[in-house]
C-alpha atoms as a PDB file:
ATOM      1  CA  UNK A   1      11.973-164.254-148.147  1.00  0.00           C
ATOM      2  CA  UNK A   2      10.136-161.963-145.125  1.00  0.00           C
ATOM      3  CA  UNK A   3       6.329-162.224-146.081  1.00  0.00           C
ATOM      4  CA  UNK A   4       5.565-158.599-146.862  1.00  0.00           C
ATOM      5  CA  UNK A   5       1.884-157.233-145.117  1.00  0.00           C
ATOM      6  CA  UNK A   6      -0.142-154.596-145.947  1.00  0.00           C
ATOM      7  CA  UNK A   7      -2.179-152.679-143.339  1.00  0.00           C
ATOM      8  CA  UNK A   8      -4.884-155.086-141.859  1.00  0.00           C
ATOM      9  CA  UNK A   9      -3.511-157.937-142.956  1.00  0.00           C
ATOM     10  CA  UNK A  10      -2.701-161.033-140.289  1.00  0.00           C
ATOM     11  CA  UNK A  11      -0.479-163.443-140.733  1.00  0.00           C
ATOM     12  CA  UNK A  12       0.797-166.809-139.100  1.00  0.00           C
ATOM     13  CA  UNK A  13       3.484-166.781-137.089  1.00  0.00           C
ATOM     14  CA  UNK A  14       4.089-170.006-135.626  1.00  0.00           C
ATOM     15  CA  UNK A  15       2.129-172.665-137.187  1.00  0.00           C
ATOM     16  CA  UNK A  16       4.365-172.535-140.310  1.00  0.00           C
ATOM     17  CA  UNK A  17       7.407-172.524-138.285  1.00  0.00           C
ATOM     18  CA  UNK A  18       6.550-174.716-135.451  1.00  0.00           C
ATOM     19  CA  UNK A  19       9.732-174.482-133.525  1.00  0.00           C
ATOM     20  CA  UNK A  20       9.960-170.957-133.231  1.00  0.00           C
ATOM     21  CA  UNK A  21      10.144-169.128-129.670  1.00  0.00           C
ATOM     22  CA  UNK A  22      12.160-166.608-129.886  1.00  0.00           C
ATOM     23  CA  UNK A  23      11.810-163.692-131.906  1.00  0.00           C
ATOM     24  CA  UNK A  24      13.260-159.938-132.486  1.00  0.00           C
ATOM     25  CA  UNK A  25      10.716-157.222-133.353  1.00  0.00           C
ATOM     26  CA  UNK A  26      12.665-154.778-135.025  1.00  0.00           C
ATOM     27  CA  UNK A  27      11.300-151.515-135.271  1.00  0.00           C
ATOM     28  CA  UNK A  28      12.981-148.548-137.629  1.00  0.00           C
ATOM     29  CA  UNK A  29      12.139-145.006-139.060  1.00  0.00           C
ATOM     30  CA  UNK A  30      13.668-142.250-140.590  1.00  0.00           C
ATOM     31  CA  UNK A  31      12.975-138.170-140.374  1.00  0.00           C
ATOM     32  CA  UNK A  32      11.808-135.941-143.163  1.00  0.00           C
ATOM     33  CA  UNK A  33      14.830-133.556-144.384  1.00  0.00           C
ATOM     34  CA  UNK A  34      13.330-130.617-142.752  1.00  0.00           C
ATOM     35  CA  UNK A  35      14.349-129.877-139.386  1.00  0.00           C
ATOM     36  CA  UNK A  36      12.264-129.024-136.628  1.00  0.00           C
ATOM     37  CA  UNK A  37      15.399-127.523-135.031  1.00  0.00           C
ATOM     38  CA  UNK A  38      15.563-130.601-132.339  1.00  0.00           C
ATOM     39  CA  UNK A  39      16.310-133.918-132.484  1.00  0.00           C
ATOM     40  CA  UNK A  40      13.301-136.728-133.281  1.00  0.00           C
ATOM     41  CA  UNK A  41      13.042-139.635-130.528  1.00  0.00           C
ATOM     42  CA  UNK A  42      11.135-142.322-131.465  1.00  0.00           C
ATOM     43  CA  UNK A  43      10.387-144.723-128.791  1.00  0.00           C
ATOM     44  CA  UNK A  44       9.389-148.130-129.059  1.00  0.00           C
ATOM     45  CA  UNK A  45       7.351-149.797-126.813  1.00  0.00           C
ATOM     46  CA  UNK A  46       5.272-153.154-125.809  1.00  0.00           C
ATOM     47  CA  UNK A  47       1.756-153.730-124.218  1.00  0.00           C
ATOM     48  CA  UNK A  48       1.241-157.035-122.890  1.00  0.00           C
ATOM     49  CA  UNK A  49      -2.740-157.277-122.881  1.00  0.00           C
ATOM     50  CA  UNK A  50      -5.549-159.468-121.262  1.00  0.00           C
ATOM     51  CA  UNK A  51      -8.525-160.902-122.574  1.00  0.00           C
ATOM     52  CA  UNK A  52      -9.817-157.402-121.878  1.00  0.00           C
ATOM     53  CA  UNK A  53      -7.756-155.443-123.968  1.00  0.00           C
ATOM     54  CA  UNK A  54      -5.971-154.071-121.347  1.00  0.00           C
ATOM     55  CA  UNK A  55      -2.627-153.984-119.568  1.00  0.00           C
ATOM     56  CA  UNK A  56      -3.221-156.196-116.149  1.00  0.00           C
ATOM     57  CA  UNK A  57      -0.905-154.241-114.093  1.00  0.00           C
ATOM     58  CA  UNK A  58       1.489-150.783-115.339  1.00  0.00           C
ATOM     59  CA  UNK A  59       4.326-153.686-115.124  1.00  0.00           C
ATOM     60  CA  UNK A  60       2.791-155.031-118.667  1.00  0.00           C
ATOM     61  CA  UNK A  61       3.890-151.936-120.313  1.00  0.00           C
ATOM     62  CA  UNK A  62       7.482-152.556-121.656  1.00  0.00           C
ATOM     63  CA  UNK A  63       9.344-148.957-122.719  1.00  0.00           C
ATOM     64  CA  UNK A  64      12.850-147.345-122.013  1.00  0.00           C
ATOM     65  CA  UNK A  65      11.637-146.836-118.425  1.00  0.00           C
ATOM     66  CA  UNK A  66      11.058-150.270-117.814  1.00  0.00           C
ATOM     67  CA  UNK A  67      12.741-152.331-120.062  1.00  0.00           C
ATOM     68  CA  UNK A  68      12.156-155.970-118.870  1.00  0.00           C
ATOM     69  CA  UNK A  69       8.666-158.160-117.961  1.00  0.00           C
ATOM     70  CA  UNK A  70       9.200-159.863-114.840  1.00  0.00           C
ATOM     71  CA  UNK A  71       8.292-163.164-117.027  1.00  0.00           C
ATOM     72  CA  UNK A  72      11.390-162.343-118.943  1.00  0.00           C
ATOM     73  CA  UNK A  73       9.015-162.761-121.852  1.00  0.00           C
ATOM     74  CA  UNK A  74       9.098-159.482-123.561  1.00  0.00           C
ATOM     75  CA  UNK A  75      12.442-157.167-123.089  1.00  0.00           C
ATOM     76  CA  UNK A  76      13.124-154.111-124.824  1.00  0.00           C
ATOM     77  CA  UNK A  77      16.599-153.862-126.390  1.00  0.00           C
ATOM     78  CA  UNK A  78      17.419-149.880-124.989  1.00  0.00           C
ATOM     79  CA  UNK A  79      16.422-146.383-126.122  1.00  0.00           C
ATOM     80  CA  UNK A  80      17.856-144.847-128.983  1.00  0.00           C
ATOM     81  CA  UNK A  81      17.319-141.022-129.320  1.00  0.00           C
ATOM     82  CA  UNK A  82      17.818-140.193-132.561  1.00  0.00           C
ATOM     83  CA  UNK A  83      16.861-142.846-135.379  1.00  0.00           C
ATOM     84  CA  UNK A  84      20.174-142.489-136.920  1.00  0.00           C
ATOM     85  CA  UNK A  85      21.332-144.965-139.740  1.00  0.00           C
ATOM     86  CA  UNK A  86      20.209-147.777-141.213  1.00  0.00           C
ATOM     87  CA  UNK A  87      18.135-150.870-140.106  1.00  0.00           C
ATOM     88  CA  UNK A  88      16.632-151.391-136.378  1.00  0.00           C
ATOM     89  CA  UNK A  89      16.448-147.885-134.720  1.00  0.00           C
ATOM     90  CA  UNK A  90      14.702-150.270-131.567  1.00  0.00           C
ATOM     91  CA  UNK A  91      14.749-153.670-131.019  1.00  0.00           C
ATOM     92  CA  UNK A  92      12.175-155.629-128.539  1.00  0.00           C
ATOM     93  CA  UNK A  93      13.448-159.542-128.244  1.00  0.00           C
ATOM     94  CA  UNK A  94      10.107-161.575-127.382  1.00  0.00           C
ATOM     95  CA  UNK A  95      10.389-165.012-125.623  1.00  0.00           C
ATOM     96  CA  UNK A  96       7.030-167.043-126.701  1.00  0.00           C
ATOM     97  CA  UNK A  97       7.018-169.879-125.004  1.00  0.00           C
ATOM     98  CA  UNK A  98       7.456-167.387-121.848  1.00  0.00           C
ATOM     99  CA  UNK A  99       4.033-165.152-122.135  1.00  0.00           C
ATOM    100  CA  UNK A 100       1.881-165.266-119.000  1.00  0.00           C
ATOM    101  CA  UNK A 101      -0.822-167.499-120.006  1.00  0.00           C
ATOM    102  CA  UNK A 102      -2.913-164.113-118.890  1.00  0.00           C
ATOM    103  CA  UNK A 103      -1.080-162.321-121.773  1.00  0.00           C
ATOM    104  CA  UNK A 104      -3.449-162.357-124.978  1.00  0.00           C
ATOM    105  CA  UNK A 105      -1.763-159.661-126.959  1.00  0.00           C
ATOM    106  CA  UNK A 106       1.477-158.261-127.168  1.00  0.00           C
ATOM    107  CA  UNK A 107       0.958-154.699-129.284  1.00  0.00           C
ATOM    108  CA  UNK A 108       3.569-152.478-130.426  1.00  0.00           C
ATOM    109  CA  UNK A 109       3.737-149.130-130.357  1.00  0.00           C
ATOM    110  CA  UNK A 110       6.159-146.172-131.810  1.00  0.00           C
ATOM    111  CA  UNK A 111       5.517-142.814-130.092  1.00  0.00           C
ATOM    112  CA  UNK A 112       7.240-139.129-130.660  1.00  0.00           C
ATOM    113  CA  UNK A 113       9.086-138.241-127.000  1.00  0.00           C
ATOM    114  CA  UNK A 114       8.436-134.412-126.135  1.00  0.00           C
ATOM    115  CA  UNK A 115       6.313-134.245-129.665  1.00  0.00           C
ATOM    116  CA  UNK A 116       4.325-131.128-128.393  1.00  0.00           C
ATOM    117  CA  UNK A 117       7.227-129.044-126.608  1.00  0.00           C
ATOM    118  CA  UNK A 118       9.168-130.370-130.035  1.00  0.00           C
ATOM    119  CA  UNK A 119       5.914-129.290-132.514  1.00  0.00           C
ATOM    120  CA  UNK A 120       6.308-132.423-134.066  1.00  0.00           C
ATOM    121  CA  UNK A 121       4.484-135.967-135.663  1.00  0.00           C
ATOM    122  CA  UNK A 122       4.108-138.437-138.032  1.00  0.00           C
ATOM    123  CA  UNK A 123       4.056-136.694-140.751  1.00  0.00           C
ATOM    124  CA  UNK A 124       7.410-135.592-140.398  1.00  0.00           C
ATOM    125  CA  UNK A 125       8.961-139.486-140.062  1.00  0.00           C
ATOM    126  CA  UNK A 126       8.993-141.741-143.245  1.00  0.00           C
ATOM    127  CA  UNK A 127      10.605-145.379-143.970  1.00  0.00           C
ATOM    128  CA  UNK A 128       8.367-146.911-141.001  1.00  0.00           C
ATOM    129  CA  UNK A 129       8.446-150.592-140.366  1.00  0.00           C
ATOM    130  CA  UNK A 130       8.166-153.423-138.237  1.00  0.00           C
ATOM    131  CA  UNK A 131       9.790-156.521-138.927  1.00  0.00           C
ATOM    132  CA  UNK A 132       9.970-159.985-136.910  1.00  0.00           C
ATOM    133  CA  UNK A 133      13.146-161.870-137.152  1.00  0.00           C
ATOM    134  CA  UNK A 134      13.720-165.783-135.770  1.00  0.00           C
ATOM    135  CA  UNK A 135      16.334-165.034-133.058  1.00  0.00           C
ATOM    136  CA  UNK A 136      17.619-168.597-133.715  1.00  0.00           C
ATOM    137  CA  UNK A 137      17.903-168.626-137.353  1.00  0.00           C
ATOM    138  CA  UNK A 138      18.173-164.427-137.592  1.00  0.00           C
ATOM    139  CA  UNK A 139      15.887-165.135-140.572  1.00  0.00           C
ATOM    140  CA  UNK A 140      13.978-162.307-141.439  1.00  0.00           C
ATOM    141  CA  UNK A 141       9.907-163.949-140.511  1.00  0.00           C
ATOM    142  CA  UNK A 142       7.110-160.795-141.024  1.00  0.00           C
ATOM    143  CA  UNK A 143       8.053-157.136-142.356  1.00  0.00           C
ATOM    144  CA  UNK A 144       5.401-154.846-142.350  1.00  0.00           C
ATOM    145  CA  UNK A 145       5.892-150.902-143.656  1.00  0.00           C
ATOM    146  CA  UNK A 146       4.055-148.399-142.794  1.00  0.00           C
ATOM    147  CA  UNK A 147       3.650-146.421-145.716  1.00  0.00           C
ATOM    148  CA  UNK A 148       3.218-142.359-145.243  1.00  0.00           C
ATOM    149  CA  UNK A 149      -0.875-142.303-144.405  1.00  0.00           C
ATOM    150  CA  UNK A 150       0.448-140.119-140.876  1.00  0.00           C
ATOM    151  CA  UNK A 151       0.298-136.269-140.807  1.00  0.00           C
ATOM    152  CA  UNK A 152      -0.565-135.112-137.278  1.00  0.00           C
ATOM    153  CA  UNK A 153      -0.554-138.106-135.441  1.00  0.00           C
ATOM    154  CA  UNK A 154       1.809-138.666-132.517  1.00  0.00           C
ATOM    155  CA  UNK A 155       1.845-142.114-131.348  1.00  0.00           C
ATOM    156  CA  UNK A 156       1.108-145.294-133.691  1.00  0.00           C
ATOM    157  CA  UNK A 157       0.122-148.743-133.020  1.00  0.00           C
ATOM    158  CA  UNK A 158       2.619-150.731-135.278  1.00  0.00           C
ATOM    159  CA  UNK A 159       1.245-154.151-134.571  1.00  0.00           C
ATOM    160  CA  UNK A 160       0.507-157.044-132.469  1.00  0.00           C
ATOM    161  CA  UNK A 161       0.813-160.437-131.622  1.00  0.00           C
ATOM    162  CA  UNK A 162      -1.824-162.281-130.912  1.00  0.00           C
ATOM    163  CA  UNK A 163      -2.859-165.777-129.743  1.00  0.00           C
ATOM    164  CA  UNK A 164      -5.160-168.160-132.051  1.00  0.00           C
ATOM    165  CA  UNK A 165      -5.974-171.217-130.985  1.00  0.00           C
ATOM    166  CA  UNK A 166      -2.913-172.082-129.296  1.00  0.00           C
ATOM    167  CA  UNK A 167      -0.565-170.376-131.991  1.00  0.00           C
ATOM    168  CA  UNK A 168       0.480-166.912-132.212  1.00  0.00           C
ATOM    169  CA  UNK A 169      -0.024-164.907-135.202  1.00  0.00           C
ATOM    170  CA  UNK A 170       0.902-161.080-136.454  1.00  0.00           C
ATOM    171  CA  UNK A 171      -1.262-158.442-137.290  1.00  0.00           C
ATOM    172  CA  UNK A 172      -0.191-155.483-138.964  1.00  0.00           C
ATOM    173  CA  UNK A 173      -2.289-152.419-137.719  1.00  0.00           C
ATOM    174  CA  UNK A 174      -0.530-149.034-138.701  1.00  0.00           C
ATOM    175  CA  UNK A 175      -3.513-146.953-136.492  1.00  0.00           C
ATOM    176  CA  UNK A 176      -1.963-143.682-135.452  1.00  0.00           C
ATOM    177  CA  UNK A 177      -3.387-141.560-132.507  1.00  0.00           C
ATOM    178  CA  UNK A 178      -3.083-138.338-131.051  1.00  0.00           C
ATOM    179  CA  UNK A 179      -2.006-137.440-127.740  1.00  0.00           C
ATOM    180  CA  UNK A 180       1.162-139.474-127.659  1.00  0.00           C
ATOM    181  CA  UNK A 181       2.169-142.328-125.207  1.00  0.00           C
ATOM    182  CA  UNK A 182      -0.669-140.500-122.545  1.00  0.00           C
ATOM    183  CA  UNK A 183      -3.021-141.452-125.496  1.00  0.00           C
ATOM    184  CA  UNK A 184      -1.762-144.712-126.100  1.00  0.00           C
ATOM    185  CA  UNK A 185      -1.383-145.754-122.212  1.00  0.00           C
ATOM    186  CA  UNK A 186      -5.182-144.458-121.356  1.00  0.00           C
ATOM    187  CA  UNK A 187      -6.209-146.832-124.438  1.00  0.00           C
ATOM    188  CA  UNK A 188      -4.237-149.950-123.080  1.00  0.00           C
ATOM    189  CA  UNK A 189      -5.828-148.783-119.397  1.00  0.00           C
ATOM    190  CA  UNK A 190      -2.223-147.862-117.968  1.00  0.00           C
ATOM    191  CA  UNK A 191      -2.809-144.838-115.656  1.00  0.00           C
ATOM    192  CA  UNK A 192       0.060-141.581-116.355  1.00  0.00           C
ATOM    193  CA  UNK A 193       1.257-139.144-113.980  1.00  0.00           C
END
């Protein structure tokens, strides 16, 4: 059974399951029946952050337009553009035992592509969740959902991994912002042109 988190709440991650490297952040959604007349992309993406906070370099910020960390830690699965069906809409496979030693954080993030041209936000997407799988085992870890607190946010901070005194653990965070990605990358300190 997934241990099942509220908003705020941390968990362990690998000091109850001390072999565990690999994992699969699953991240999935679903859009209100009313249509906005265009489609909803959600994207999914990963900051890799310092001590600081911050992303080190823009190459810390995994997202369809850079899918892979150089470490090989942290790769993101593809874009999917419409959040049809059931399960996963994205998928981010995480490598533990890989993370920079610099890396202190790994947050995730779910944004709305084009949400302003689009007129659209959170409010308008239910069924949110996260959910951290064992890659090895494909047991089902950490599920976190995200409940329907959004209305005119565009970008959300999911959750994020953390290190704890040498083990990682999960935090579930559900924040939402406004401003999109732009938002989210100028509070990670990733410059956007």
């Amino acid at each position: 059974m997934p241990i099942n988190l509220s908003k705020g709440q941390k968990v362990d991650l690998t000091k109850g399951n001390p072999g565990l490297k690999k994992i699969m952040v699953g991240l999935g959604w679903d859009v209100n029946a009313f249509d906005s007349g265009a489609d909803f992309d959600l994207d999914a993406a990963a900051f890799m952050l310092g001590q600081n906070g911050k992303c080190p370099t823009e190459k810390e910020f995994i997202f369809y337009g850079n899918l892979e960390h150089s470490s090989g830690a942290v790769k993101h699965m593809g874009d999917n553009l419409t959040g049809e069906g059931e399960g996963d809409d994205e998928q981010i496979q995480i490598d533990l035992a890989m993370i920079p030693a610099n890396v202190e954080k790994v947050a995730f993030t779910v944004t709305i592509y084009d949400s302003d041209v689009r007129r659209q936000n959170f409010g308008q997407v239910s069924n949110s969740f996260i959910r951290i799988v064992d890659e090895t085992t494909g047991q089902e870890l950490i599920r976190y959902d995200l409940g329907e607190d959004f209305s005119i946010e565009t970008a959300v901070v999911v959750g994020e991994l953390y290190r704890h005194n040498g083990e990682w653990k999960f935090n579930a965070i559900g924040s939402g912002f406004q401003g999109g990605l732009a938002a989210l990358c100028g509070h990670y300190g990733i410059e956007v042109a």
